[in-house]
PDB file of N, CA and C in Angstrom:
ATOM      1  N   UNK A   1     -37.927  15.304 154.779  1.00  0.00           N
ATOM      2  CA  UNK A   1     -36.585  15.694 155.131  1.00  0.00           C
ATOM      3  C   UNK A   1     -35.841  14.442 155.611  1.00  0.00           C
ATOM      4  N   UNK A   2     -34.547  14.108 155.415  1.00  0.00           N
ATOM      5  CA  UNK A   2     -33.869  12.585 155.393  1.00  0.00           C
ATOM      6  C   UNK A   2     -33.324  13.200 156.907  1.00  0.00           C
ATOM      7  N   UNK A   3     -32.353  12.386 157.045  1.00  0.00           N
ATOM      8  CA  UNK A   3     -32.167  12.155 158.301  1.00  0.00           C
ATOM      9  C   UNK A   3     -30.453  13.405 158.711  1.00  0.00           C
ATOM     10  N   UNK A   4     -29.663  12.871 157.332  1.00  0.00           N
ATOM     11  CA  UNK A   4     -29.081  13.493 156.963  1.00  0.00           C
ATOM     12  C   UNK A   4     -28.905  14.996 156.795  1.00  0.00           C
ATOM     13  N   UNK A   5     -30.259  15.425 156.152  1.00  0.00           N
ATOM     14  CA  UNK A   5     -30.987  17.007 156.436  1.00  0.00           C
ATOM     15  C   UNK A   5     -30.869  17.356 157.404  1.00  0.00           C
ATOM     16  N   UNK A   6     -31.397  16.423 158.606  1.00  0.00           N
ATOM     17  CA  UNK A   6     -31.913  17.005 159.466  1.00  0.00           C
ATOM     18  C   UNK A   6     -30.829  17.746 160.589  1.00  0.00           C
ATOM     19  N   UNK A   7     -29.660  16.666 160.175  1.00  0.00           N
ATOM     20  CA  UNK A   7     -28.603  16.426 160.915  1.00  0.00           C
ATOM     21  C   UNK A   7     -27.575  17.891 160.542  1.00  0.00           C
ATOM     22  N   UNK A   8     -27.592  18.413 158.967  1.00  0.00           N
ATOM     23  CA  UNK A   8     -27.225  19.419 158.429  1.00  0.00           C
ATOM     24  C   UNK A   8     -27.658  20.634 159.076  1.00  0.00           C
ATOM     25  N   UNK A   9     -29.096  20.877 159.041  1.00  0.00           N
ATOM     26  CA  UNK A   9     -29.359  22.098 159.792  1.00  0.00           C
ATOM     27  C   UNK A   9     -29.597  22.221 161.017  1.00  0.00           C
ATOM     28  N   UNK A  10     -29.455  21.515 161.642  1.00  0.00           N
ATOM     29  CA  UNK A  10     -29.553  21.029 162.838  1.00  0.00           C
ATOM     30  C   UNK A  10     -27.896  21.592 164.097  1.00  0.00           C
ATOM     31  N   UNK A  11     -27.017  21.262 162.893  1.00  0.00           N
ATOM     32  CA  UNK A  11     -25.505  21.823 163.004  1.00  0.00           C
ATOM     33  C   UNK A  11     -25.277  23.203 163.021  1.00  0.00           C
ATOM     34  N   UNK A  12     -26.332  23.855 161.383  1.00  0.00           N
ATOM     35  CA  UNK A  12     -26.016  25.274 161.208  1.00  0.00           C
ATOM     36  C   UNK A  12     -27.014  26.056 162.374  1.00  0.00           C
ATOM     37  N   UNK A  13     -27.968  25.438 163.128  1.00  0.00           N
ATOM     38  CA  UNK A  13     -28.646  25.884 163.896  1.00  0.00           C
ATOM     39  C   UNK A  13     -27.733  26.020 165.174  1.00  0.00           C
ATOM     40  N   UNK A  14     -27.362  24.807 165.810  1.00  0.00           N
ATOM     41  CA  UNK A  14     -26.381  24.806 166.990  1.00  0.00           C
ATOM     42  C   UNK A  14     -25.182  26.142 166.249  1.00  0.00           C
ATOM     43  N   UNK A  15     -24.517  26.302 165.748  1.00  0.00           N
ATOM     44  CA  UNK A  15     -23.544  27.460 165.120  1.00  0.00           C
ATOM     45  C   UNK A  15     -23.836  28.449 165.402  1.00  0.00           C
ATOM     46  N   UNK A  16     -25.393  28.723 164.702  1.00  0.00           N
ATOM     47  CA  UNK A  16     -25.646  30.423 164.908  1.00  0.00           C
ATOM     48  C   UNK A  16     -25.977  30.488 166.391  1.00  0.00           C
ATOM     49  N   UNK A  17     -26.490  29.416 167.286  1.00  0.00           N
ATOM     50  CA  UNK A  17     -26.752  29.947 168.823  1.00  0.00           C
ATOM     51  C   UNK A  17     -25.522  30.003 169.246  1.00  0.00           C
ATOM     52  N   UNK A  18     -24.545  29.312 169.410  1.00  0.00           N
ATOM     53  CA  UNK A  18     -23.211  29.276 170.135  1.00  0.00           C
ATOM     54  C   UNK A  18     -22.283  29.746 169.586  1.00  0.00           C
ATOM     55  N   UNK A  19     -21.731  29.417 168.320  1.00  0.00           N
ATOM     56  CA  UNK A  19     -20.624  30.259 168.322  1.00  0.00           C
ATOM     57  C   UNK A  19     -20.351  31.616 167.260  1.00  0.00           C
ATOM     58  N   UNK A  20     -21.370  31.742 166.638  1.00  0.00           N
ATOM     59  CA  UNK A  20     -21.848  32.945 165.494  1.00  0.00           C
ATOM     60  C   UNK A  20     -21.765  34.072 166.529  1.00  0.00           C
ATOM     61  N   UNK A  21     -22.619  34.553 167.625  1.00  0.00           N
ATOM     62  CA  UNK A  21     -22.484  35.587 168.265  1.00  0.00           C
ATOM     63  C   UNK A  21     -21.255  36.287 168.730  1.00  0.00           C
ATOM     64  N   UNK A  22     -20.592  34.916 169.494  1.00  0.00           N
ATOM     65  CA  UNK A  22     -19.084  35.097 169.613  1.00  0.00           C
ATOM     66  C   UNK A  22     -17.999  35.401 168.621  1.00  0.00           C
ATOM     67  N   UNK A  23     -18.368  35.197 167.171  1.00  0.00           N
ATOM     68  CA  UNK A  23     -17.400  35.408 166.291  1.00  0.00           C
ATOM     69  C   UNK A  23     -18.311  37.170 165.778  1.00  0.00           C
ATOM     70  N   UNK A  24     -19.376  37.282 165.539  1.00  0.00           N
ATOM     71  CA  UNK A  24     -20.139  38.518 165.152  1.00  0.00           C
ATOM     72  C   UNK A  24     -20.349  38.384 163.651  1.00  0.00           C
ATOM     73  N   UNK A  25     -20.854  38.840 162.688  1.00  0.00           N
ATOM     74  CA  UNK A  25     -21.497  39.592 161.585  1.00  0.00           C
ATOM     75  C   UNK A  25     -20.726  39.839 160.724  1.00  0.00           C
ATOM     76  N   UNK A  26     -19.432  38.854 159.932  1.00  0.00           N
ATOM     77  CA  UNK A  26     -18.473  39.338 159.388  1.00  0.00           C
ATOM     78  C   UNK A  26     -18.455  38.739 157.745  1.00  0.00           C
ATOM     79  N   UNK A  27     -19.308  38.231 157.391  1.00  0.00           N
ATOM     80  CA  UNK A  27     -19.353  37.386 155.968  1.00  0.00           C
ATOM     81  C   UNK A  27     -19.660  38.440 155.576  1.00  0.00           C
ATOM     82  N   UNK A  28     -19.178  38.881 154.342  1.00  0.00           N
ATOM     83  CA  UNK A  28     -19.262  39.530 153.048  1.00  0.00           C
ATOM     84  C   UNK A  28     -20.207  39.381 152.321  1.00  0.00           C
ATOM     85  N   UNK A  29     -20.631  37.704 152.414  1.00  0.00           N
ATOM     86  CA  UNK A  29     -21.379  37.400 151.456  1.00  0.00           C
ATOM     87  C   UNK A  29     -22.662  37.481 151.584  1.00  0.00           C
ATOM     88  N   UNK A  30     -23.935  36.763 150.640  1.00  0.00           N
ATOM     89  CA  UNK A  30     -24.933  36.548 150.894  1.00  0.00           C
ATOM     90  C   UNK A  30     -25.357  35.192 150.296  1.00  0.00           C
ATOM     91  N   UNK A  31     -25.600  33.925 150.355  1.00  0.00           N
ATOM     92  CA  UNK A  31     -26.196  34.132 151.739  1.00  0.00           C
ATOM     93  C   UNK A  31     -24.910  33.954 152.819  1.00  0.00           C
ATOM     94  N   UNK A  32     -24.623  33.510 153.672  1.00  0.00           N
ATOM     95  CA  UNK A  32     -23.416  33.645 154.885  1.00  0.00           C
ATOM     96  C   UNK A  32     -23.127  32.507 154.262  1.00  0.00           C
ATOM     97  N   UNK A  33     -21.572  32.527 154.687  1.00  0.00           N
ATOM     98  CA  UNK A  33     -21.199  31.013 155.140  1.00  0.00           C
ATOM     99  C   UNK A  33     -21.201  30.011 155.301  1.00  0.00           C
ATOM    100  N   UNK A  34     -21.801  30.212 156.444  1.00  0.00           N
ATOM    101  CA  UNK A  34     -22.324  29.043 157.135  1.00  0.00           C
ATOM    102  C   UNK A  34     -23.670  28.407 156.472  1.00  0.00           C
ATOM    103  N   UNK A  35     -24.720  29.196 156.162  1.00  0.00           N
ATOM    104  CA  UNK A  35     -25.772  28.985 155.553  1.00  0.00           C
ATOM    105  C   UNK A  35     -25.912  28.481 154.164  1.00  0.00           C
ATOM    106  N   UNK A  36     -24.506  28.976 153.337  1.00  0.00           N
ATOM    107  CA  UNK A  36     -23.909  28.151 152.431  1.00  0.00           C
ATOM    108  C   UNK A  36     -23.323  27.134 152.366  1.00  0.00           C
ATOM    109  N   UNK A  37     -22.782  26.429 153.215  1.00  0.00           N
ATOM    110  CA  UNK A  37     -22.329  25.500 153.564  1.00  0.00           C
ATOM    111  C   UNK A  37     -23.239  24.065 153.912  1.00  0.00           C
ATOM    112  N   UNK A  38     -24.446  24.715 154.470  1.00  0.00           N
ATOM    113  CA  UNK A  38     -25.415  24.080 154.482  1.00  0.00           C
ATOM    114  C   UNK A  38     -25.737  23.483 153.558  1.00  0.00           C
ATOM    115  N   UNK A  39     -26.322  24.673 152.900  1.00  0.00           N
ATOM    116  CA  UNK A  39     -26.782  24.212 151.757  1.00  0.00           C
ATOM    117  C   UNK A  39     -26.154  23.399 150.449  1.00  0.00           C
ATOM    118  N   UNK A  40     -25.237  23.866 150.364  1.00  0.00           N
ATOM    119  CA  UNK A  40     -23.918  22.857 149.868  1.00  0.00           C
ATOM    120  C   UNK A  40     -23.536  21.452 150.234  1.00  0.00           C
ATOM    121  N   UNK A  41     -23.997  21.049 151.602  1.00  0.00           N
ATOM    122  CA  UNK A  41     -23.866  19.803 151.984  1.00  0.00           C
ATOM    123  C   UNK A  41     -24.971  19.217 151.676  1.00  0.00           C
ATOM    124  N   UNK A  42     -26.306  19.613 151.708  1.00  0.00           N
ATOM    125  CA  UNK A  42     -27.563  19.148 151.726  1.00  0.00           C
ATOM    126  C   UNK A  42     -27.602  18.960 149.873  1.00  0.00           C
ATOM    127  N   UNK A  43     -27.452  19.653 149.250  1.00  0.00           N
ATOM    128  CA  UNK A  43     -27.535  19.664 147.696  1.00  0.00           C
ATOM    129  C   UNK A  43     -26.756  18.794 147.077  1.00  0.00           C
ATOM    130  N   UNK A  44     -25.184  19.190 147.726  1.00  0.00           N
ATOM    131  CA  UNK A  44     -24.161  17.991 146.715  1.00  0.00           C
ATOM    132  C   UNK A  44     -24.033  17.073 147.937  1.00  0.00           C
ATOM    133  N   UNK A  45     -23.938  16.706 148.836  1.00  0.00           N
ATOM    134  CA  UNK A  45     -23.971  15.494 149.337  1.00  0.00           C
ATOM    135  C   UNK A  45     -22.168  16.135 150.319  1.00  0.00           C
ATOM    136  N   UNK A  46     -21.991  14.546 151.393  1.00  0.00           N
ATOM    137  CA  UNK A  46     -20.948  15.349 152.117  1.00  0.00           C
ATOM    138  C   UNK A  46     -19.628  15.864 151.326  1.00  0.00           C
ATOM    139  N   UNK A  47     -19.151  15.386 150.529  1.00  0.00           N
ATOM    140  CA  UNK A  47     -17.968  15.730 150.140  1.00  0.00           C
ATOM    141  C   UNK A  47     -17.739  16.346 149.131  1.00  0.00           C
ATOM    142  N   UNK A  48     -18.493  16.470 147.641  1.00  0.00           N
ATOM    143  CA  UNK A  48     -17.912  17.494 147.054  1.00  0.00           C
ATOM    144  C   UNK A  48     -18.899  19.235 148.064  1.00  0.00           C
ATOM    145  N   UNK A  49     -19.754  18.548 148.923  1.00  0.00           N
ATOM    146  CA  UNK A  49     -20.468  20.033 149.675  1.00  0.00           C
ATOM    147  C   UNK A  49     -19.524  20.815 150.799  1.00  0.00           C
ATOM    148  N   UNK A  50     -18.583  19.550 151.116  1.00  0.00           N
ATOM    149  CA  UNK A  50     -17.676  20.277 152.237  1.00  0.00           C
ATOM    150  C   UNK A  50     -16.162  21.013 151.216  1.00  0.00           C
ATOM    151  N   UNK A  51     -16.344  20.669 150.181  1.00  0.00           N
ATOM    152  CA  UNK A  51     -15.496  20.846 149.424  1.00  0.00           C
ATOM    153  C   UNK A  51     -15.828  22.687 148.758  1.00  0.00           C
ATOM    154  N   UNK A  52     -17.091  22.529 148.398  1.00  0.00           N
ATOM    155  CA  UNK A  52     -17.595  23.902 148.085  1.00  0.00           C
ATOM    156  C   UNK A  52     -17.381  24.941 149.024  1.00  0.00           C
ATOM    157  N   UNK A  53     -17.450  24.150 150.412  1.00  0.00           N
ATOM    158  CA  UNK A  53     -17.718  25.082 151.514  1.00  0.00           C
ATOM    159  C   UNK A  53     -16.226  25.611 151.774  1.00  0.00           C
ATOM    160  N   UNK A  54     -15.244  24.633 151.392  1.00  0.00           N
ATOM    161  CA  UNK A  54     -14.277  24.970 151.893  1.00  0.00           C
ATOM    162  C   UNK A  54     -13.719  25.603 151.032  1.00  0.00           C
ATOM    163  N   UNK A  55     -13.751  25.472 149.552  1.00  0.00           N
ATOM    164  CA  UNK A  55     -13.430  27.049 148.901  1.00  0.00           C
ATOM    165  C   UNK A  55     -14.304  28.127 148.865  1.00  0.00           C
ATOM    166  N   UNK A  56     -15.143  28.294 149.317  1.00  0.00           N
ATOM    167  CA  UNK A  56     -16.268  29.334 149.689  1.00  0.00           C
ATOM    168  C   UNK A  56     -15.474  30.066 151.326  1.00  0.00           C
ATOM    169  N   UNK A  57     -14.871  29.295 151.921  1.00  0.00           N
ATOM    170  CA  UNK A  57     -14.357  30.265 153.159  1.00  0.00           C
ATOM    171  C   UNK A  57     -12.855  30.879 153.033  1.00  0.00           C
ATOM    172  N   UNK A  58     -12.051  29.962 152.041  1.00  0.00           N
ATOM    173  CA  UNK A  58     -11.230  30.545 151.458  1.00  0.00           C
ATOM    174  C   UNK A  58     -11.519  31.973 150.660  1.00  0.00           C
ATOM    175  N   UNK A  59     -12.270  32.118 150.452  1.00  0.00           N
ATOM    176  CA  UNK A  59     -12.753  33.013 149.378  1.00  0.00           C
ATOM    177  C   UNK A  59     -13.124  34.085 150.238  1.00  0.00           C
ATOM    178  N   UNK A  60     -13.610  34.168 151.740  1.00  0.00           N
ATOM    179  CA  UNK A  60     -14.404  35.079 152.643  1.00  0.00           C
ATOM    180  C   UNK A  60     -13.024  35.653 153.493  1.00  0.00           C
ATOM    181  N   UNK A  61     -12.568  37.178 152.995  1.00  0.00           N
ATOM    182  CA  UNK A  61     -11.592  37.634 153.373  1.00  0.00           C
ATOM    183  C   UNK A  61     -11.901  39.236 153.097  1.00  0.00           C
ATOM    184  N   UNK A  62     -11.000  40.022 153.395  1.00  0.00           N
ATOM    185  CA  UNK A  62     -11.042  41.494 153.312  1.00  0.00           C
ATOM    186  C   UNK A  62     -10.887  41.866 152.073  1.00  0.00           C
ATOM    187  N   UNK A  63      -9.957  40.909 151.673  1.00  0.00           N
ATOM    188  CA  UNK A  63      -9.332  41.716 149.859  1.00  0.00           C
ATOM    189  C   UNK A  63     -10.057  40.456 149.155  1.00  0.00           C
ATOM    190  N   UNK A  64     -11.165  39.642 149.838  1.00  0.00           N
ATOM    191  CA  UNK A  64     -11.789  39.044 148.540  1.00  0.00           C
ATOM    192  C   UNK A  64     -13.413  39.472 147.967  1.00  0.00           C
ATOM    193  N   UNK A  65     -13.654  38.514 147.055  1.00  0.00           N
ATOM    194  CA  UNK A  65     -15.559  39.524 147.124  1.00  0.00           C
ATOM    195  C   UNK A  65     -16.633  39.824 147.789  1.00  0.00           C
ATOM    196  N   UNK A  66     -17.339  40.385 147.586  1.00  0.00           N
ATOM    197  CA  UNK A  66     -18.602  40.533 148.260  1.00  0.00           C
ATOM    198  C   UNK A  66     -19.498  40.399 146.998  1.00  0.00           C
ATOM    199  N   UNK A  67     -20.960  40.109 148.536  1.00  0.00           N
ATOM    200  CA  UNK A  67     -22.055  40.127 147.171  1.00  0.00           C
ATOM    201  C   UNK A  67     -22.811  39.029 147.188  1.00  0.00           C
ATOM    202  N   UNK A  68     -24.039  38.445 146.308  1.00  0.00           N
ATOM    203  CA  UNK A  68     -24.778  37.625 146.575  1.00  0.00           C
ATOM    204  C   UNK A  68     -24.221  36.435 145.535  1.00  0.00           C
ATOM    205  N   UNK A  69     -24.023  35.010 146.302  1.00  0.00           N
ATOM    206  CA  UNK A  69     -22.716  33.842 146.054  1.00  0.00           C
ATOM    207  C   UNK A  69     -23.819  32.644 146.472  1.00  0.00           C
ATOM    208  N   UNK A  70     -24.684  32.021 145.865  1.00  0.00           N
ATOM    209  CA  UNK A  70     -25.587  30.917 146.071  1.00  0.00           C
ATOM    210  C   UNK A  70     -24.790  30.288 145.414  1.00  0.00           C
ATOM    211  N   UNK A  71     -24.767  28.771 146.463  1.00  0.00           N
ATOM    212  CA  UNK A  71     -23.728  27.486 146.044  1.00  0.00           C
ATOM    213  C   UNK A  71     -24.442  27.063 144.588  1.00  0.00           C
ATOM    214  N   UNK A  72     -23.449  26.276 143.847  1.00  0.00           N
ATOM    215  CA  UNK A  72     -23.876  25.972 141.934  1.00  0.00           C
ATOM    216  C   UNK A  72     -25.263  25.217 142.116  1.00  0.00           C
ATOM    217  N   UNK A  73     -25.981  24.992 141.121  1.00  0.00           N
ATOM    218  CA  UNK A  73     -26.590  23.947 141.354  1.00  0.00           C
ATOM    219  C   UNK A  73     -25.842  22.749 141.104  1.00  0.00           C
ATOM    220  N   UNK A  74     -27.038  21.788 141.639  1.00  0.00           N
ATOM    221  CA  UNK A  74     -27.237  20.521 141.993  1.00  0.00           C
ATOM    222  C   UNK A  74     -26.767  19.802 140.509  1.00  0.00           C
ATOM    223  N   UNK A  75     -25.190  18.990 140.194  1.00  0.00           N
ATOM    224  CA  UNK A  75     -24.736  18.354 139.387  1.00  0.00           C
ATOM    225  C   UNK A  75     -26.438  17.366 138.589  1.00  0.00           C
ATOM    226  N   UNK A  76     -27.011  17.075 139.705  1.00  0.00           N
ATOM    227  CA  UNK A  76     -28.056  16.070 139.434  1.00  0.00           C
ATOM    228  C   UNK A  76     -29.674  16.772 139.600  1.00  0.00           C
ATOM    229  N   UNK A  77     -30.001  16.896 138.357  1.00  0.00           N
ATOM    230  CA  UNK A  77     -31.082  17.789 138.549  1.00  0.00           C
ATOM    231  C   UNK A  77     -32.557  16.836 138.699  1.00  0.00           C
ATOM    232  N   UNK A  78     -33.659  17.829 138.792  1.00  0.00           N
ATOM    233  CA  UNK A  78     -34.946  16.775 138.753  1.00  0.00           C
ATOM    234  C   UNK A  78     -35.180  16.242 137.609  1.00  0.00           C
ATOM    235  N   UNK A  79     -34.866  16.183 136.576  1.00  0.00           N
ATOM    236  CA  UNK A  79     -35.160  15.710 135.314  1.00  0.00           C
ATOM    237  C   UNK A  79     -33.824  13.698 135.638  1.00  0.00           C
ATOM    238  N   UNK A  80     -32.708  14.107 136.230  1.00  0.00           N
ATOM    239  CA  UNK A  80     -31.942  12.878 136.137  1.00  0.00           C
ATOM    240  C   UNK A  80     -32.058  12.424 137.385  1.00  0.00           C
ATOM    241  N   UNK A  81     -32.495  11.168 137.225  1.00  0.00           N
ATOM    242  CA  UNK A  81     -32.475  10.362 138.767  1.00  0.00           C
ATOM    243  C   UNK A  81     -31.071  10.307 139.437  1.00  0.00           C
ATOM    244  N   UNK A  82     -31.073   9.707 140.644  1.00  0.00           N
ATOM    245  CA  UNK A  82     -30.056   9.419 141.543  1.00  0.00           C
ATOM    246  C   UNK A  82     -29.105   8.221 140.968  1.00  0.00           C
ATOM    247  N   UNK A  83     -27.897   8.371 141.256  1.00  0.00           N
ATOM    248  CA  UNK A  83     -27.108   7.362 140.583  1.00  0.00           C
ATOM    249  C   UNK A  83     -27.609   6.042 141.212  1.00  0.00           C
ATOM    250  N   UNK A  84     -27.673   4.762 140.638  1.00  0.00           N
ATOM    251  CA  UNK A  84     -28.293   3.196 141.298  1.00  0.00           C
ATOM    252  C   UNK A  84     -26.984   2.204 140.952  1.00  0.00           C
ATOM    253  N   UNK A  85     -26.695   1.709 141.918  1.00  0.00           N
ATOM    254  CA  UNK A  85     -25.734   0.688 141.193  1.00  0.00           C
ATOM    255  C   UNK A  85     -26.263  -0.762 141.530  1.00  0.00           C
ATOM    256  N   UNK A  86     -26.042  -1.376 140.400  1.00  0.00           N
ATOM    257  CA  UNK A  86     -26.678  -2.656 140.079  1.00  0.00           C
ATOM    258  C   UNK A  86     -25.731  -3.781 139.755  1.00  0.00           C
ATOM    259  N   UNK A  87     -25.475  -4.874 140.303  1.00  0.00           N
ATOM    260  CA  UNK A  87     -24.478  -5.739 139.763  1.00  0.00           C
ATOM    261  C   UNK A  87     -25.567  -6.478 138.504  1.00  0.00           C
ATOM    262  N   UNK A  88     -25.654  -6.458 137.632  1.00  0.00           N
ATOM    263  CA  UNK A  88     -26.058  -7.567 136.587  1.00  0.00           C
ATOM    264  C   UNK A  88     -24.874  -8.186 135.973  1.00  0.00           C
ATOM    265  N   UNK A  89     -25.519  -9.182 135.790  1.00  0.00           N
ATOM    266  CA  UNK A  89     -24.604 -10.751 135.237  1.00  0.00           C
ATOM    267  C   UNK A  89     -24.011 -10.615 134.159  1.00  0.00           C
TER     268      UNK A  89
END
């Protein structure tokens, strides 16, 4: 687990003790929110993951859907390595 990970759930953990109770049980979705969001940051990295997350809460409303909503996969799968950048001559 990178450091980064750790730092991710580590956040959604502090959330559900402090301020999840206070807000209550209101996502539509499955998995939550927040737990999507997670996972969205941890998979695509910070910015297109905060980006998912943030049309994913747009989306969490009375007149919007319900139902089971797992963030896309991973643009970069196990078959393609991590992008490397290399200056060659």
């Amino acid at each position: 687990m990178t450091f980064y990970e750790s730092c991710v759930r580590g956040a959604l953990r502090a959330y559900k003790l402090t301020l999840s109770p206070l807000i209550g049980r209101q996502c539509r979705f499955l998995p939550t929110c927040s737990e999507y969001a997670a996972a969205a940051l941890i998979s695509h990295g910070p910015w297109r993951g905060a980006l998912l997350a943030g049309r994913r809460l747009c989306r969490c409303h009375p007149w919007g859907g319900a139902g089971f909503d797992p963030p896309p996969p991973s643009r970069r799968g196990a078959d393609r390595p991590a992008r490397t950048w290399t200056c060659e001559p």
